[in-house]
PDB file of N, CA and C in Angstrom:
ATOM      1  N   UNK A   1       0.846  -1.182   0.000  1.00  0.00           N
ATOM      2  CA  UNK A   1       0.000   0.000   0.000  1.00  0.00           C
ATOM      3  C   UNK A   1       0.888   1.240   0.000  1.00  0.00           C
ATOM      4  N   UNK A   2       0.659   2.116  -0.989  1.00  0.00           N
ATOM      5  CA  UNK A   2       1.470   3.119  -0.885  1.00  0.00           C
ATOM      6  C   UNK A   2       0.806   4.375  -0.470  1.00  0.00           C
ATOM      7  N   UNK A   3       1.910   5.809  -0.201  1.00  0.00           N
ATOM      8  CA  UNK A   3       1.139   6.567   0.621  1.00  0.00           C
ATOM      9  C   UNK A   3       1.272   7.588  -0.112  1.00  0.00           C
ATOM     10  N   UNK A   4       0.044   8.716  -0.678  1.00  0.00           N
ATOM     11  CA  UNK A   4       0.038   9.568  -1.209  1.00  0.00           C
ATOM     12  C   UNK A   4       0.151  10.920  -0.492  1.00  0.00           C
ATOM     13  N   UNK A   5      -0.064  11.101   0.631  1.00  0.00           N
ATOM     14  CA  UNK A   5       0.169  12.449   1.425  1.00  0.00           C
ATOM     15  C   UNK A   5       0.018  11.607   2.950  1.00  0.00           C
ATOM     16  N   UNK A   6       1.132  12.446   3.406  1.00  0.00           N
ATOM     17  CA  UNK A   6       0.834  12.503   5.143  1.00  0.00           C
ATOM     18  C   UNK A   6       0.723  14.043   5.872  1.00  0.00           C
ATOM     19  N   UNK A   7       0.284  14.035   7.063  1.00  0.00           N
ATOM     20  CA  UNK A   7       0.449  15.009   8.235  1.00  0.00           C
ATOM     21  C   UNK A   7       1.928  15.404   8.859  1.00  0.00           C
ATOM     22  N   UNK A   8       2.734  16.169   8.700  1.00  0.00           N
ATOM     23  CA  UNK A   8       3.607  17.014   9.183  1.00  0.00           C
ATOM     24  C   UNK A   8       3.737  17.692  10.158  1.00  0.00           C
ATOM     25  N   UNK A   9       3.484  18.019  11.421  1.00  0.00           N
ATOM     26  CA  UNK A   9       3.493  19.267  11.920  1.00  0.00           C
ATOM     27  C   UNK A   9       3.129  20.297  11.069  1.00  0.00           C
ATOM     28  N   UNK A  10       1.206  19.571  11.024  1.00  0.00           N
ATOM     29  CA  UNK A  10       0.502  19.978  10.683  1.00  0.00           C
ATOM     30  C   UNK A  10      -0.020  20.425   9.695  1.00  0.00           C
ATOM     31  N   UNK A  11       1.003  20.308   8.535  1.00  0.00           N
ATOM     32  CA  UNK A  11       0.656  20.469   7.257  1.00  0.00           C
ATOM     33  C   UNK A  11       0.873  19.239   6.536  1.00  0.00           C
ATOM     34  N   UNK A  12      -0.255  19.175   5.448  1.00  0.00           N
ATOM     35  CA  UNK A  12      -0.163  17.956   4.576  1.00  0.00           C
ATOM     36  C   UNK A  12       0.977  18.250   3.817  1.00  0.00           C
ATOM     37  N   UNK A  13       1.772  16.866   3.372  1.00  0.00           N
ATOM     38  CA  UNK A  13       2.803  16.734   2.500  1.00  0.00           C
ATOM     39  C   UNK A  13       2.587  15.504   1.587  1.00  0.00           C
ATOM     40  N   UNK A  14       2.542  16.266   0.278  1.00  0.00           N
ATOM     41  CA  UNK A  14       2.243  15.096  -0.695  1.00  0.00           C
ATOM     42  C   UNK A  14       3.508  14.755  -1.713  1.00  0.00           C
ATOM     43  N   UNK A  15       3.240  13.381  -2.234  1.00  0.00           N
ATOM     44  CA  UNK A  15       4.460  13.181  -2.830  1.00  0.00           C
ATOM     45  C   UNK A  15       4.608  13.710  -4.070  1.00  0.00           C
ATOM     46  N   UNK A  16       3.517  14.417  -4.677  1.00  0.00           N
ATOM     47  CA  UNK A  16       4.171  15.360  -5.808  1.00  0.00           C
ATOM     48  C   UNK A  16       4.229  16.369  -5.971  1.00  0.00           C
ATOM     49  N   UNK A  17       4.340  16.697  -4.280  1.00  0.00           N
ATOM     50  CA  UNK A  17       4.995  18.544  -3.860  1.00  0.00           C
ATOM     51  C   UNK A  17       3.719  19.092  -3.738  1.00  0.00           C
ATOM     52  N   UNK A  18       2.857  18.613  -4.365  1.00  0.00           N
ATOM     53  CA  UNK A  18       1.741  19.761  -4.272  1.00  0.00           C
ATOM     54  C   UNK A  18       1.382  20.481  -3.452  1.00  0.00           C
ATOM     55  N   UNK A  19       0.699  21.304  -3.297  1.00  0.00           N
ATOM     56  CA  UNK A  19       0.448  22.429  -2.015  1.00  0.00           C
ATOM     57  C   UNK A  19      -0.862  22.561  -2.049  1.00  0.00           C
ATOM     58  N   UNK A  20      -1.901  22.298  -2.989  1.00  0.00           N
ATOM     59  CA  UNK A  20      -3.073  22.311  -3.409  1.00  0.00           C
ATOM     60  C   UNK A  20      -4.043  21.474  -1.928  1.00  0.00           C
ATOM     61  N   UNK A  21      -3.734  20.369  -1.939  1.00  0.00           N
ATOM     62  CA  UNK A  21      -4.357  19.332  -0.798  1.00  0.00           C
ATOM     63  C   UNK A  21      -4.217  20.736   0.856  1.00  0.00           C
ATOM     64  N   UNK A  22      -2.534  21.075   0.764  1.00  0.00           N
ATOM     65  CA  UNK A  22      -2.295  21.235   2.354  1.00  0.00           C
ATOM     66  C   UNK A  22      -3.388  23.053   2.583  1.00  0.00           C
ATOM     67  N   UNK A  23      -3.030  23.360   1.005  1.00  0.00           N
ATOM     68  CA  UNK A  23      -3.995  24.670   1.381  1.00  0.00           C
ATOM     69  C   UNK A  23      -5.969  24.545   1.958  1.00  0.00           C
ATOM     70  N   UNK A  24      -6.427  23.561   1.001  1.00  0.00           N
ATOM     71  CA  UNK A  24      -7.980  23.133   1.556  1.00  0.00           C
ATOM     72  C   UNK A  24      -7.647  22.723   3.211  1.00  0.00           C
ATOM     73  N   UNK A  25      -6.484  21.945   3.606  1.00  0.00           N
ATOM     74  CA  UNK A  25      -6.930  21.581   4.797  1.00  0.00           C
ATOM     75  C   UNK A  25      -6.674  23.144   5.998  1.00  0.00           C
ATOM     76  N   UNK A  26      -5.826  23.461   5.428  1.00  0.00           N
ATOM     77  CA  UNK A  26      -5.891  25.124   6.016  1.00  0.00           C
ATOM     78  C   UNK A  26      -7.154  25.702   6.179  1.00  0.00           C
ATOM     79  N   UNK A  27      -7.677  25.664   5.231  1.00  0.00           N
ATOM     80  CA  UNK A  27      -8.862  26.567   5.494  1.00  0.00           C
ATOM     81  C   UNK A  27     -10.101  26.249   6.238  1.00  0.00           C
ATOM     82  N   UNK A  28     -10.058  24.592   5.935  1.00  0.00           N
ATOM     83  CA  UNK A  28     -11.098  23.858   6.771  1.00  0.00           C
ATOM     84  C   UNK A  28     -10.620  24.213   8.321  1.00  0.00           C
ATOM     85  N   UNK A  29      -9.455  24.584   8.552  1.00  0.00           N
ATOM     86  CA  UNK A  29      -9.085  24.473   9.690  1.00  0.00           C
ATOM     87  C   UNK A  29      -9.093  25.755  10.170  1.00  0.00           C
ATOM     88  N   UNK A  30      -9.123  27.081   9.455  1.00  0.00           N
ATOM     89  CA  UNK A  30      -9.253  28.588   9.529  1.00  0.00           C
ATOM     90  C   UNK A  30     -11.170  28.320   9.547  1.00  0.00           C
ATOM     91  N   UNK A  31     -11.727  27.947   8.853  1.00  0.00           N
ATOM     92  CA  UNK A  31     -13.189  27.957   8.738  1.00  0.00           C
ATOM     93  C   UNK A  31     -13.562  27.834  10.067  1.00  0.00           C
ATOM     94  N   UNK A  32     -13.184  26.671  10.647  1.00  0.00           N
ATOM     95  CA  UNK A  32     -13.019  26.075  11.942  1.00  0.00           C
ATOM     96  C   UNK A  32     -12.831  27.136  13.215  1.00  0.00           C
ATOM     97  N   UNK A  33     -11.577  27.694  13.003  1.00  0.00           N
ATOM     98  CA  UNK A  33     -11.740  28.843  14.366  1.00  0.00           C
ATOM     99  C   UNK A  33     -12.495  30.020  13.940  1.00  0.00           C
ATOM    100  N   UNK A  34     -12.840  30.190  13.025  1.00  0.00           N
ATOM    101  CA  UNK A  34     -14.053  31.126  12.347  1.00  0.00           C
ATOM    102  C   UNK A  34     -15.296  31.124  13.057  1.00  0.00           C
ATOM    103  N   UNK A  35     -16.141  29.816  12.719  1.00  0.00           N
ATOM    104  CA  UNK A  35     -16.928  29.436  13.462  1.00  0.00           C
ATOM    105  C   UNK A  35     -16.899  29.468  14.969  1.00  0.00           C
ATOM    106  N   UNK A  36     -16.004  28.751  15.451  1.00  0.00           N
ATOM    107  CA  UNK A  36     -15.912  29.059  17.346  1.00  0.00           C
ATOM    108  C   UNK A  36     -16.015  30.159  17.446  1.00  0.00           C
ATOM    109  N   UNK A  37     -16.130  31.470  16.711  1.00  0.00           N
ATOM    110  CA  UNK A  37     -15.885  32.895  17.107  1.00  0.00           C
ATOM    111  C   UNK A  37     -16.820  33.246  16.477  1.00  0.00           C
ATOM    112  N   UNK A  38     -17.700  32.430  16.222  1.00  0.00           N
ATOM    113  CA  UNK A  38     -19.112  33.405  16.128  1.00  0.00           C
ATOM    114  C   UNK A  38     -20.055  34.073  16.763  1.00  0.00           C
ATOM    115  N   UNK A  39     -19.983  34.011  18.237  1.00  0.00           N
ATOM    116  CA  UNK A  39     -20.178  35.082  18.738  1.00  0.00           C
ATOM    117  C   UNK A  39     -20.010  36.091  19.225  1.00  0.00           C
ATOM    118  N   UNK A  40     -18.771  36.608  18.650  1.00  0.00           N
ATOM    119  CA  UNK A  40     -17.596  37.609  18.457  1.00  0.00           C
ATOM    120  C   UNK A  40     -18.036  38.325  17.632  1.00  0.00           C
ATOM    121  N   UNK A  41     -18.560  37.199  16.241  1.00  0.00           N
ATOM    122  CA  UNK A  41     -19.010  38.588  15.325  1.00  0.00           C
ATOM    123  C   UNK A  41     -20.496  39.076  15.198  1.00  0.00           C
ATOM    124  N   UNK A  42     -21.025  38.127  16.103  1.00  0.00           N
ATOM    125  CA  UNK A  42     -22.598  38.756  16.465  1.00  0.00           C
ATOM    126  C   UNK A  42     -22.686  39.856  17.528  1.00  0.00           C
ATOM    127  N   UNK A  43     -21.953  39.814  17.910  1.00  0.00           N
ATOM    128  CA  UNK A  43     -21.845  40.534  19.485  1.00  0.00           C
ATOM    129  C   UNK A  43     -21.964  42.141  18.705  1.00  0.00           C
ATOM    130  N   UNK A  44     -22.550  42.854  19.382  1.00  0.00           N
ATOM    131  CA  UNK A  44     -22.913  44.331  19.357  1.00  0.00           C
ATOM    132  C   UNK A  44     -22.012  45.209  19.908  1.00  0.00           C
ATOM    133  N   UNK A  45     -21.260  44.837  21.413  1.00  0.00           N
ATOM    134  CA  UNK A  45     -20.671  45.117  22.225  1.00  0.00           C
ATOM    135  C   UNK A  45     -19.246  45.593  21.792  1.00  0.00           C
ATOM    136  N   UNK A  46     -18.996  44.420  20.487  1.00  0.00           N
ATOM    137  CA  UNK A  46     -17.156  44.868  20.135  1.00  0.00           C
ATOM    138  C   UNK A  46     -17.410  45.087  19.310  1.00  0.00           C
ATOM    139  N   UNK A  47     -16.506  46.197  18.857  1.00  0.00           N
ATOM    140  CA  UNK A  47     -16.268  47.037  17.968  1.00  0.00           C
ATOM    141  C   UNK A  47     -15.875  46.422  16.933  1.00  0.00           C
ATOM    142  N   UNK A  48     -15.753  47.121  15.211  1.00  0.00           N
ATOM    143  CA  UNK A  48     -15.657  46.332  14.267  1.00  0.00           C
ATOM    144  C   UNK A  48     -14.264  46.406  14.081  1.00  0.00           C
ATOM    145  N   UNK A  49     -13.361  47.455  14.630  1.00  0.00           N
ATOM    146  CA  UNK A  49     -11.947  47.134  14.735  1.00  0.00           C
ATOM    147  C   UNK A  49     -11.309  45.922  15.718  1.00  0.00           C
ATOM    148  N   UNK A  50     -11.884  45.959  17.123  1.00  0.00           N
ATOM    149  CA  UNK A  50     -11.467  44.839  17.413  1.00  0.00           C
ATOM    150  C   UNK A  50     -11.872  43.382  17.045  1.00  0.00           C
ATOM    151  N   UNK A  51     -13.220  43.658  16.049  1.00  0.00           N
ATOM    152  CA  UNK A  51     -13.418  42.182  15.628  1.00  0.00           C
ATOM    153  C   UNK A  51     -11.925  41.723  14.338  1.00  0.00           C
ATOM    154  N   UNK A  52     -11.997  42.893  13.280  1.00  0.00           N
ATOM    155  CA  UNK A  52     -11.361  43.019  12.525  1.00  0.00           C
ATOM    156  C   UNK A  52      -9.721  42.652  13.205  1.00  0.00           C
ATOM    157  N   UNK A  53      -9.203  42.809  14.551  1.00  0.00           N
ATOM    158  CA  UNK A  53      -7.854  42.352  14.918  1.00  0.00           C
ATOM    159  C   UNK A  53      -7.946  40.950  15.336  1.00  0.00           C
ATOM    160  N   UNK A  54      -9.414  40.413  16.198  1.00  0.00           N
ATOM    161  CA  UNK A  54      -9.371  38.803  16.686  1.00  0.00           C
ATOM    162  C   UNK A  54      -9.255  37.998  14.838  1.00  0.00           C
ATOM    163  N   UNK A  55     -10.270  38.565  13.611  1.00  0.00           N
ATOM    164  CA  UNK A  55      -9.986  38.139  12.766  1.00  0.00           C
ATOM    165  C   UNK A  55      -8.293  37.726  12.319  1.00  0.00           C
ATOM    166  N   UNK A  56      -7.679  38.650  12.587  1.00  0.00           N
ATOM    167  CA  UNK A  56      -6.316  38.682  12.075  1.00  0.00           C
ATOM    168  C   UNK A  56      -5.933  37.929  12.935  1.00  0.00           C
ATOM    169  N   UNK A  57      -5.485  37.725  13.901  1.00  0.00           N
ATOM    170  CA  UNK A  57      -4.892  37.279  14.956  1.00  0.00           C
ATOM    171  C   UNK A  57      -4.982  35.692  15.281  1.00  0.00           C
ATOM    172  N   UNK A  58      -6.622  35.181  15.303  1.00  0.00           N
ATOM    173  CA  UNK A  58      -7.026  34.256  15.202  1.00  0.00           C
ATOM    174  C   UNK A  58      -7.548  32.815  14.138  1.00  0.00           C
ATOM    175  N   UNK A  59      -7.982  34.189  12.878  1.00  0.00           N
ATOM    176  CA  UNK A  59      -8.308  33.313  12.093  1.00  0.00           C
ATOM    177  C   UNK A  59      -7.411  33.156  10.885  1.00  0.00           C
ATOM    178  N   UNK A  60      -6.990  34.538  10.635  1.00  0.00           N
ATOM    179  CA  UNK A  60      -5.738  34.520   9.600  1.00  0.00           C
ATOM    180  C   UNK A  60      -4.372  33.847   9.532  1.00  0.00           C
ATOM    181  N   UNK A  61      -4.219  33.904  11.161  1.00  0.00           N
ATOM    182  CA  UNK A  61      -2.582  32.931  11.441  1.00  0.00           C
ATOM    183  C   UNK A  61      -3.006  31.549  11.406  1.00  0.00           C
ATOM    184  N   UNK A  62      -4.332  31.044  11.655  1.00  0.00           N
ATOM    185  CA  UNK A  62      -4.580  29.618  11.092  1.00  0.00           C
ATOM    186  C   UNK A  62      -4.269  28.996   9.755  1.00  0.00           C
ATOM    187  N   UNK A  63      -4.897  30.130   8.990  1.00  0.00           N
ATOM    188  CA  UNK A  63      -4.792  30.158   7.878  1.00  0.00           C
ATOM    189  C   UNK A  63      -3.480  29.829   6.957  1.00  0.00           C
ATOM    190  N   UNK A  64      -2.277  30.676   7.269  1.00  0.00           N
ATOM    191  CA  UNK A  64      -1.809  31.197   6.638  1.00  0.00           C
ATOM    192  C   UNK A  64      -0.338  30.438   7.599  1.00  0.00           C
ATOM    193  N   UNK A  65      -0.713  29.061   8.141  1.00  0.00           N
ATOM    194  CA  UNK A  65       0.429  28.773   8.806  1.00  0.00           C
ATOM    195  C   UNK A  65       1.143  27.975   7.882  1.00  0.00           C
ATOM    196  N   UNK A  66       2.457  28.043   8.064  1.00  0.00           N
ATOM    197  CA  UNK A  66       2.727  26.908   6.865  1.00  0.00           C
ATOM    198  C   UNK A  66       3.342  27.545   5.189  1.00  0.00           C
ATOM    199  N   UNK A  67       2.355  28.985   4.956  1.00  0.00           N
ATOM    200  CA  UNK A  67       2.065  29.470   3.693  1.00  0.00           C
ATOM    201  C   UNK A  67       2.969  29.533   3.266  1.00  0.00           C
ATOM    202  N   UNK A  68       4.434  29.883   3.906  1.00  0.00           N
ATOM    203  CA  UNK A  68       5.791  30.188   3.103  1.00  0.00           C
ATOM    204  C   UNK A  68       6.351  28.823   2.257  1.00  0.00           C
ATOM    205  N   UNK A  69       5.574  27.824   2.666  1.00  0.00           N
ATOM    206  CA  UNK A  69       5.953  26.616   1.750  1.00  0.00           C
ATOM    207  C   UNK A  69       5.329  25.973   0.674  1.00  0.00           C
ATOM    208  N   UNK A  70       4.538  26.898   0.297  1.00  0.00           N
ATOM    209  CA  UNK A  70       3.396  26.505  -0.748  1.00  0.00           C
ATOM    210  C   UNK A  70       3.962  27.348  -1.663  1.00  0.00           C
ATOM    211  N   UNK A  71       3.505  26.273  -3.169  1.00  0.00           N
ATOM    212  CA  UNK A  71       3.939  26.835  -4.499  1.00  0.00           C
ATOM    213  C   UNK A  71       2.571  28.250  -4.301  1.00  0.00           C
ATOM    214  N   UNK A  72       3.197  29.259  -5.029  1.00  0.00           N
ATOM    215  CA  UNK A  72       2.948  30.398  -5.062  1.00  0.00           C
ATOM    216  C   UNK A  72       1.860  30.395  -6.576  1.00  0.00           C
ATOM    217  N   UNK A  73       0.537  29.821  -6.236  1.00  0.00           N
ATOM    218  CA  UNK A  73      -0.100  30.295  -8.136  1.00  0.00           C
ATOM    219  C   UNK A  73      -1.375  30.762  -8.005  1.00  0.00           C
ATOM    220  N   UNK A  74      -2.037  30.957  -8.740  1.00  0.00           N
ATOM    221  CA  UNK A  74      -3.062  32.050  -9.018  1.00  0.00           C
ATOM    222  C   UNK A  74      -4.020  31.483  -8.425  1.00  0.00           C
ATOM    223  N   UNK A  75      -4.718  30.349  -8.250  1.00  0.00           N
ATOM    224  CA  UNK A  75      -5.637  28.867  -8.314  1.00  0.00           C
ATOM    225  C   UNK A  75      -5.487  29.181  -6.315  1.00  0.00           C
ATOM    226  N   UNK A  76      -4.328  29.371  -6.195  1.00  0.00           N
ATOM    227  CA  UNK A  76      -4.112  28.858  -4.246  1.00  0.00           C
ATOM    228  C   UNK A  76      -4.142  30.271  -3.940  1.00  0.00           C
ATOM    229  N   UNK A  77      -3.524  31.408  -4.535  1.00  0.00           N
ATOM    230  CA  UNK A  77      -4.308  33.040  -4.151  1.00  0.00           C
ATOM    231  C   UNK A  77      -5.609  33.288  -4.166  1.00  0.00           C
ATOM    232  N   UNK A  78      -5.916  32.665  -5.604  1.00  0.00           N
ATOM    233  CA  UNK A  78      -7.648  33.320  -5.589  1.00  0.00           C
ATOM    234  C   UNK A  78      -8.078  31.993  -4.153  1.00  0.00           C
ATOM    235  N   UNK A  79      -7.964  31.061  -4.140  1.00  0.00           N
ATOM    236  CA  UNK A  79      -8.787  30.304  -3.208  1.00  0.00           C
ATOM    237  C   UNK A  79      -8.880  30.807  -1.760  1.00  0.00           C
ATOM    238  N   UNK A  80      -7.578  31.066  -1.151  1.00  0.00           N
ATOM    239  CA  UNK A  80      -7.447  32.004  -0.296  1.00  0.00           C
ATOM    240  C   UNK A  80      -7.891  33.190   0.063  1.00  0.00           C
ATOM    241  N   UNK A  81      -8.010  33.823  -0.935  1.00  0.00           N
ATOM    242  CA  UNK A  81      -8.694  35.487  -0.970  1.00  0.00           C
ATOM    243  C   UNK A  81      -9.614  35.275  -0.774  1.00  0.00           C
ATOM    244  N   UNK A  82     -10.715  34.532  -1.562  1.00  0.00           N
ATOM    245  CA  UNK A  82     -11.804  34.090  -1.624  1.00  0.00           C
ATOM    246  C   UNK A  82     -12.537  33.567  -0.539  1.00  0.00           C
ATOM    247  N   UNK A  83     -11.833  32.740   0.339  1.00  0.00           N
ATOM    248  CA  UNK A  83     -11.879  32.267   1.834  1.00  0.00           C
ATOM    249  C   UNK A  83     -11.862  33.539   3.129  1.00  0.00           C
ATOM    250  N   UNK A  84     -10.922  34.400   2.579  1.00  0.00           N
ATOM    251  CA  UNK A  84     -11.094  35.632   3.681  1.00  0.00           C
ATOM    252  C   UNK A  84     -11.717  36.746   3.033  1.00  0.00           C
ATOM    253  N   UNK A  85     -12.199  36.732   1.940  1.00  0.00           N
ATOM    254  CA  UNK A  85     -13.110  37.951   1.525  1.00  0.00           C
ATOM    255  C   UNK A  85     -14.569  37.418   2.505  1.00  0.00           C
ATOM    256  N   UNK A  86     -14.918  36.299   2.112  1.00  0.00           N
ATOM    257  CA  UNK A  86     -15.894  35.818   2.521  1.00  0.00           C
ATOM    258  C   UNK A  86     -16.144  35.778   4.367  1.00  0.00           C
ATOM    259  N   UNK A  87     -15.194  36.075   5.035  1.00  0.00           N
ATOM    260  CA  UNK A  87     -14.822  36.371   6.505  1.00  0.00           C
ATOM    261  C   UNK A  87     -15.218  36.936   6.934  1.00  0.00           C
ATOM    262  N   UNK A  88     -14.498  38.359   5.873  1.00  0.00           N
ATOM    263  CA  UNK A  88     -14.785  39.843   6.313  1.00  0.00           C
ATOM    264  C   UNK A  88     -16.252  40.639   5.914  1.00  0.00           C
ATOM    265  N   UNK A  89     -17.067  39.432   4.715  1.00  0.00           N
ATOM    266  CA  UNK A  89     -18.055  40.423   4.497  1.00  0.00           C
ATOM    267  C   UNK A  89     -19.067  39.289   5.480  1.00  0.00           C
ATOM    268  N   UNK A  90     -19.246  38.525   6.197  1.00  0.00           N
ATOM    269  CA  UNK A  90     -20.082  38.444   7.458  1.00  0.00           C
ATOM    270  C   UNK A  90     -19.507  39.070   8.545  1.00  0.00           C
ATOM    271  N   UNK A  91     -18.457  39.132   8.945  1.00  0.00           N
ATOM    272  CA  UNK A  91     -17.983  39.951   9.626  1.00  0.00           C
ATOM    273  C   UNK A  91     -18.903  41.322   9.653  1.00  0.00           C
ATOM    274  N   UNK A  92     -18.580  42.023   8.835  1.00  0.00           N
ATOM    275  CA  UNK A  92     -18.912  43.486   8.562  1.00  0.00           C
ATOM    276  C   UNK A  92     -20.383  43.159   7.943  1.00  0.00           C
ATOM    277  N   UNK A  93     -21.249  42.107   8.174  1.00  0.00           N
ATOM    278  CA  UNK A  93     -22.289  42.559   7.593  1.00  0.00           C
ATOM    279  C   UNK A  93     -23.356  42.472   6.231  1.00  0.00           C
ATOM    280  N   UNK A  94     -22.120  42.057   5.122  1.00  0.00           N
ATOM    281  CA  UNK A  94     -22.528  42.136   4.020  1.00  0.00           C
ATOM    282  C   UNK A  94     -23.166  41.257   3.579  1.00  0.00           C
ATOM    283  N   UNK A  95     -24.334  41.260   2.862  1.00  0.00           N
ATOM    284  CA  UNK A  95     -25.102  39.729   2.752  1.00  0.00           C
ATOM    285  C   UNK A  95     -25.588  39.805   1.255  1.00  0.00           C
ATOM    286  N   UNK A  96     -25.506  38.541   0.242  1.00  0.00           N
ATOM    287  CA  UNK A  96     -25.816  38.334  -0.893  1.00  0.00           C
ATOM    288  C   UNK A  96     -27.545  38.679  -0.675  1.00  0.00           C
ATOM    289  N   UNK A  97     -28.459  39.669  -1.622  1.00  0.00           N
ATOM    290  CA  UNK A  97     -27.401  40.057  -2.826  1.00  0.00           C
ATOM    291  C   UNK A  97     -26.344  41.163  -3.053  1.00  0.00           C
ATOM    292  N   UNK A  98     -26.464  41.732  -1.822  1.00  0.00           N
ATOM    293  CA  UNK A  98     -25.539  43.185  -1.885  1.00  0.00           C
ATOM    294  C   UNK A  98     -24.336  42.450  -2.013  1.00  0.00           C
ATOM    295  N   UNK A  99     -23.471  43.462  -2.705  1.00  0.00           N
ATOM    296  CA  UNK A  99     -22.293  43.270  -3.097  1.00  0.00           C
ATOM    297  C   UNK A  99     -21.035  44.570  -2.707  1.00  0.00           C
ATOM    298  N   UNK A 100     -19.961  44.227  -2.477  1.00  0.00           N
ATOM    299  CA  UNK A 100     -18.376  45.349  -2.353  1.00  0.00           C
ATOM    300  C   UNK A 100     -18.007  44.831  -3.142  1.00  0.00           C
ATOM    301  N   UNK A 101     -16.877  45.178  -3.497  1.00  0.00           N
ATOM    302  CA  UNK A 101     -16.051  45.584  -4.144  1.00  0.00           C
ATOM    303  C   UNK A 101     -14.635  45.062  -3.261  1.00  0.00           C
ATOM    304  N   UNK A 102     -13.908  43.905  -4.395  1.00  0.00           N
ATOM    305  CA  UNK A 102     -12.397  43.298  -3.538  1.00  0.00           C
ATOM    306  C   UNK A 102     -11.732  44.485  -2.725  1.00  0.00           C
ATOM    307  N   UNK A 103     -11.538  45.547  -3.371  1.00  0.00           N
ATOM    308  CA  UNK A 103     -10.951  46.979  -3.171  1.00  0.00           C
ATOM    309  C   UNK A 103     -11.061  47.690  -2.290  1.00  0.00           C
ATOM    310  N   UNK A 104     -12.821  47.490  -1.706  1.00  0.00           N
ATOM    311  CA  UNK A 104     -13.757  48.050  -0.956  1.00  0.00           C
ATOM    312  C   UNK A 104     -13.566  47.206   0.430  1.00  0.00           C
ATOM    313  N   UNK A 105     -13.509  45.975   0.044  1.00  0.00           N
ATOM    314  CA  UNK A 105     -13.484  45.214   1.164  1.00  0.00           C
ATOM    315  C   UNK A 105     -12.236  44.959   1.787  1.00  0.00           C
TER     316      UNK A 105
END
C-alpha cells in the first residue's frame, strides 16, 4: 500500500509537492476557528476594529500557517482570498445580494 500524502506538523505533505491538498486543509481548519468565534461577530458590544484584529490574529494565522511553503499560483491566491473575503463580508455585515467591491473590502 502506498502513501500519497501525510500530516507534518501539521501540514499535509504530498508526494508530488503539491500544495493544493495542504492549502484546503488550512482553510477547513481557519473555517473552523471562524466558526468558534461566532459570537464575536454577532456581538454588538465589540467594535468592528477589534473584531477586525481577533480576525487577524485568530483566524488569519490559522490560515496562513505553513504558507511560506506553498507553491505560489493564481488557483491557491484566488482560493485564499476568496476564503477571507468571505470572513470579512459576514464579519462586517454584508449579505448576498448586496455586493463590495475586492478593493472596498
Amino acid at each position: 500500500m502506498s502513501c500519497t500524502s501525510f500530516t507534518y506538523l501539521g501540514s499535509v505533505i504530498a508526494v508530488d509537492g503539491g500544495t493544493e491538498w495542504d492549502v484546503l486543509v488550512r482553510i477547513g481548519k481557519a473555517r473552523t476557528a471562524f466558526l468558534l468565534l461566532r459570537p464575536v461577530w454577532r456581538s454588538k458590544e465589540i467594535s468592528l476594529r477589534t473584531k477586525l484584529r481577533i480576525f487577524k490574529t485568530n483566524v488569519k494565522t490559522v490560515l496562513m500557517y505553513g504558507a511560506e511553503t506553498w507553491r505560489v499560483t493564481k488557483n491557491i491566491t484566488d482560493t485564499t482570498q476568496a476564503f477571507v473575503n468571505r470572513c470579512l463580508c459576514y464579519i462586517l455585515g454584508i449579505r448576498w445580494p448586496n455586493t463590495i467591491s475586492n478593493e472596498d473590502l
